[in-house]
C-alpha atoms as a PDB file:
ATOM      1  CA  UNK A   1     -20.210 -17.533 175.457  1.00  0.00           C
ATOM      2  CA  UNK A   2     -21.381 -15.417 173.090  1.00  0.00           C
ATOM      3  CA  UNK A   3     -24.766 -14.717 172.683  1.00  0.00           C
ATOM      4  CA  UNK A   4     -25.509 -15.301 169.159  1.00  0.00           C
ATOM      5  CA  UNK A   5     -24.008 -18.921 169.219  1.00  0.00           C
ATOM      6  CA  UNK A   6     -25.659 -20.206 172.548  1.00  0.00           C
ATOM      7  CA  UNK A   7     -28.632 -19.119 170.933  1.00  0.00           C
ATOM      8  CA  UNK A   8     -27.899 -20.989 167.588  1.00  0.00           C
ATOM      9  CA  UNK A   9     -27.039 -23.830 170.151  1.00  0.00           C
ATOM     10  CA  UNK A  10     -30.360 -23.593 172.267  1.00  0.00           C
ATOM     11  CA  UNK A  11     -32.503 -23.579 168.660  1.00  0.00           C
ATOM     12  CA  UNK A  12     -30.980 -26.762 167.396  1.00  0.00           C
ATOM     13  CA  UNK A  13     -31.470 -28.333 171.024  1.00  0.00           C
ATOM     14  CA  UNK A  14     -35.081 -27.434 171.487  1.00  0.00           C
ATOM     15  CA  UNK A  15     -36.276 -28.083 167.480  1.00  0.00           C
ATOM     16  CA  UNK A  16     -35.073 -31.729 167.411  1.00  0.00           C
ATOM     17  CA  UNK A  17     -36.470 -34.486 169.696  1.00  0.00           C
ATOM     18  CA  UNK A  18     -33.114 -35.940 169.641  1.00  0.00           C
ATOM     19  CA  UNK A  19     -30.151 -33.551 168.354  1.00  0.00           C
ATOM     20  CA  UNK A  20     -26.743 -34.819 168.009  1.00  0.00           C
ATOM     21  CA  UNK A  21     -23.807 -32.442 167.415  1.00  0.00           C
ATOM     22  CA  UNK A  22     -20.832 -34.394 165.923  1.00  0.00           C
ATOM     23  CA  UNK A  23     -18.198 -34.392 163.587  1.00  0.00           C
ATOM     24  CA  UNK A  24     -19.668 -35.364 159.957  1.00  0.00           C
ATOM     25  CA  UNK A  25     -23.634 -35.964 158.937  1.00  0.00           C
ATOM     26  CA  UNK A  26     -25.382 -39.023 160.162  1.00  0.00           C
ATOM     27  CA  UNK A  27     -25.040 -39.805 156.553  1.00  0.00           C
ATOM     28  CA  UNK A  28     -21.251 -39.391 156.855  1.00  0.00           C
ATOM     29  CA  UNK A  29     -19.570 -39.572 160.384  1.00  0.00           C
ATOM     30  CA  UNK A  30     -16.422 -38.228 160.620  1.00  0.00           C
ATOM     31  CA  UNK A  31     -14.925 -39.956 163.329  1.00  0.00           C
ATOM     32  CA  UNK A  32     -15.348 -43.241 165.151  1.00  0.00           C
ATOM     33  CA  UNK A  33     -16.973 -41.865 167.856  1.00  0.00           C
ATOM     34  CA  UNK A  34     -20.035 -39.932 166.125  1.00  0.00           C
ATOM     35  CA  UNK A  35     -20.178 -42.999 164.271  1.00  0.00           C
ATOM     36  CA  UNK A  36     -20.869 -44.947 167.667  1.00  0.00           C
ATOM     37  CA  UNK A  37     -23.207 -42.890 168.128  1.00  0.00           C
ATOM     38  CA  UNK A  38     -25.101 -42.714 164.498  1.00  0.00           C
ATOM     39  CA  UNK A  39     -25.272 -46.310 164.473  1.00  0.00           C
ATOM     40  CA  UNK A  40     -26.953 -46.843 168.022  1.00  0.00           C
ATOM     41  CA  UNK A  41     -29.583 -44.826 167.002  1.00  0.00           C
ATOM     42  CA  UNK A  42     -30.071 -46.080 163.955  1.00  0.00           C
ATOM     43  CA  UNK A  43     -30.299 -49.312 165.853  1.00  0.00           C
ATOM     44  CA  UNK A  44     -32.571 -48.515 168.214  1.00  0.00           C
ATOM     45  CA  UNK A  45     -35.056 -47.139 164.841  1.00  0.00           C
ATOM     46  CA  UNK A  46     -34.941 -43.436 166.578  1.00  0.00           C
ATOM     47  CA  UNK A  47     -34.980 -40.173 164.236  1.00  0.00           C
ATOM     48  CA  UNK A  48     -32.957 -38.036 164.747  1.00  0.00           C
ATOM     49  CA  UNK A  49     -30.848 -34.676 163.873  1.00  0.00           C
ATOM     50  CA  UNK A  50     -27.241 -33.758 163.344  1.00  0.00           C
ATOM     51  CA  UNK A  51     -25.753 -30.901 163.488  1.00  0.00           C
ATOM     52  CA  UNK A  52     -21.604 -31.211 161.576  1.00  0.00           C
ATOM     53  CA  UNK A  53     -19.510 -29.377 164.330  1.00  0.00           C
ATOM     54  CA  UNK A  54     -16.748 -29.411 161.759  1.00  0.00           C
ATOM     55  CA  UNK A  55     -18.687 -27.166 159.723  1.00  0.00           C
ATOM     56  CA  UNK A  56     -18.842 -24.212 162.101  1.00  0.00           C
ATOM     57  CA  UNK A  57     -15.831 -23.250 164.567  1.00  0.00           C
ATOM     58  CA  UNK A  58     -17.988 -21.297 167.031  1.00  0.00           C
ATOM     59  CA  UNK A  59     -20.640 -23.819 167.624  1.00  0.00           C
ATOM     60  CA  UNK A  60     -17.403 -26.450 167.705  1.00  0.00           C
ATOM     61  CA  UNK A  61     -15.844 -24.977 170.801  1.00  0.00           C
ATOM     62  CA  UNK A  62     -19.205 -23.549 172.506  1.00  0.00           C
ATOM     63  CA  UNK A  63     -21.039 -26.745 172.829  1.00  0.00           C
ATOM     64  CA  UNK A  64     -18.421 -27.670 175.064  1.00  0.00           C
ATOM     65  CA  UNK A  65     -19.311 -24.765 177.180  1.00  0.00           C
ATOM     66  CA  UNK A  66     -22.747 -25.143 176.746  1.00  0.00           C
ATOM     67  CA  UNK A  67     -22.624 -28.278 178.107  1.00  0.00           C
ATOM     68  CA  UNK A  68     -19.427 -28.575 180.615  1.00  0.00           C
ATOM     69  CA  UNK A  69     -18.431 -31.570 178.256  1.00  0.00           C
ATOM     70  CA  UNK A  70     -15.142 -31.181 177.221  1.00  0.00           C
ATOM     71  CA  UNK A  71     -15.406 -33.628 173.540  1.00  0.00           C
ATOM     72  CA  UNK A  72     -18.196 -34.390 170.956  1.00  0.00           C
ATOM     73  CA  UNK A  73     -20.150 -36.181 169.807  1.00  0.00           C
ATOM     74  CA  UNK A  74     -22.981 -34.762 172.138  1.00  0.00           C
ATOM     75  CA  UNK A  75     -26.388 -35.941 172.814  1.00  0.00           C
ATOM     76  CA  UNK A  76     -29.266 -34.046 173.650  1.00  0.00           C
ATOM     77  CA  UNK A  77     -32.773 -35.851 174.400  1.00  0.00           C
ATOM     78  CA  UNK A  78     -35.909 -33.471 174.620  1.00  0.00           C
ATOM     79  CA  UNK A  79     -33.395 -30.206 175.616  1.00  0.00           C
ATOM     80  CA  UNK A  80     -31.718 -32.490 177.885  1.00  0.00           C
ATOM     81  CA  UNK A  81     -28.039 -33.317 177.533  1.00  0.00           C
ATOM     82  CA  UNK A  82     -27.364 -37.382 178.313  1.00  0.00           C
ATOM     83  CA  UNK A  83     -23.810 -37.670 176.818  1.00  0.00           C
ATOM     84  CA  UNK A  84     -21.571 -38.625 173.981  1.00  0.00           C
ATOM     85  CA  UNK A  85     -20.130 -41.488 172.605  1.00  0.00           C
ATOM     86  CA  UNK A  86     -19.208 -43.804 175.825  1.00  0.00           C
ATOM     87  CA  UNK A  87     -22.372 -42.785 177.744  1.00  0.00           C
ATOM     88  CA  UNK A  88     -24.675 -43.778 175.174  1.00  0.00           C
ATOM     89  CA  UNK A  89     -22.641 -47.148 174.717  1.00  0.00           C
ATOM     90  CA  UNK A  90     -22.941 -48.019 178.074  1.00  0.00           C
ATOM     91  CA  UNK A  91     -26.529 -46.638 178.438  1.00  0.00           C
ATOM     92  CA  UNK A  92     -27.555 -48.699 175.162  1.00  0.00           C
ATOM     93  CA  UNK A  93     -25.601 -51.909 177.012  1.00  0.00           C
ATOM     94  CA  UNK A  94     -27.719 -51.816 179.849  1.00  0.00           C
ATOM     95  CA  UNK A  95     -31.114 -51.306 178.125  1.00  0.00           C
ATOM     96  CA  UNK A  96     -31.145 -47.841 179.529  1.00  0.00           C
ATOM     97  CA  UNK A  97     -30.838 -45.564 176.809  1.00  0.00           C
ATOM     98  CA  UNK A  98     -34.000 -47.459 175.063  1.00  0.00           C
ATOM     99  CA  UNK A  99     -36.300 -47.117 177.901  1.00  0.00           C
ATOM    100  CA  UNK A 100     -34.691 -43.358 178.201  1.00  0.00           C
ATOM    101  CA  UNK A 101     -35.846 -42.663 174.701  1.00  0.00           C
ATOM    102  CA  UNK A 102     -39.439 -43.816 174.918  1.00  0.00           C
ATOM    103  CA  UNK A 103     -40.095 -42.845 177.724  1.00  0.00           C
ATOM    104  CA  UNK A 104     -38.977 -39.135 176.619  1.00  0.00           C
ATOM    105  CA  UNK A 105     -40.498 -39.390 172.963  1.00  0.00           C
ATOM    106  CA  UNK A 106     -43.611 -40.357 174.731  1.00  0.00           C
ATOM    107  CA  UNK A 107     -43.957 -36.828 176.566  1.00  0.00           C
END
């Protein structure tokens, strides 16, 4: 990976609480999936930061890397990757992913 990117990567991560990269703006998803995502968040009441994957190739194919996650949308809580799209449906399912969340924004 090259340098310059993981570090644009590992910035976004570690500046947001909760940093999602994905294809549109929370404001605008571009896909069905980020918009999964966008709206359990939004349910849930938790702030939160996007980062449009469509609007910069290298950080498009190198969050993949970064992460060993082949698709987006990606979630990161607190530096810590939990997922995209059907992890954070089942997690918010279950309960999980609110209890995850406060327990994490607590710290």
């Amino acid at each position: 990976m090259e340098p310059s990117t993981r570090d644009r990567i590992e910035s976004l991560i570690n500046s947001n609480n909760i940093m999602v990269f994905m294809k549109g703006t929370k404001l605008m998803p571009q896909c069905g999936f980020s918009n999964n995502v966008v709206q359990i968040l939004n349910s849930l009441g938790m702030s939160f930061e996007t980062f449009d994957v469509l609007s910069d190739m290298d950080i498009r194919e190198e969050i993949k890397n970064f992460s060993n996650w082949p698709t987006i949308p990606q979630v990161y809580v607190k530096g810590e990757f939990i997922g995209g799209s059907d992890i954070l449906i089942e997690m918010y399912n279950s309960g999980e992913l609110r209890e995850k969340l406060e327990i994490a924004l607590a710290s």
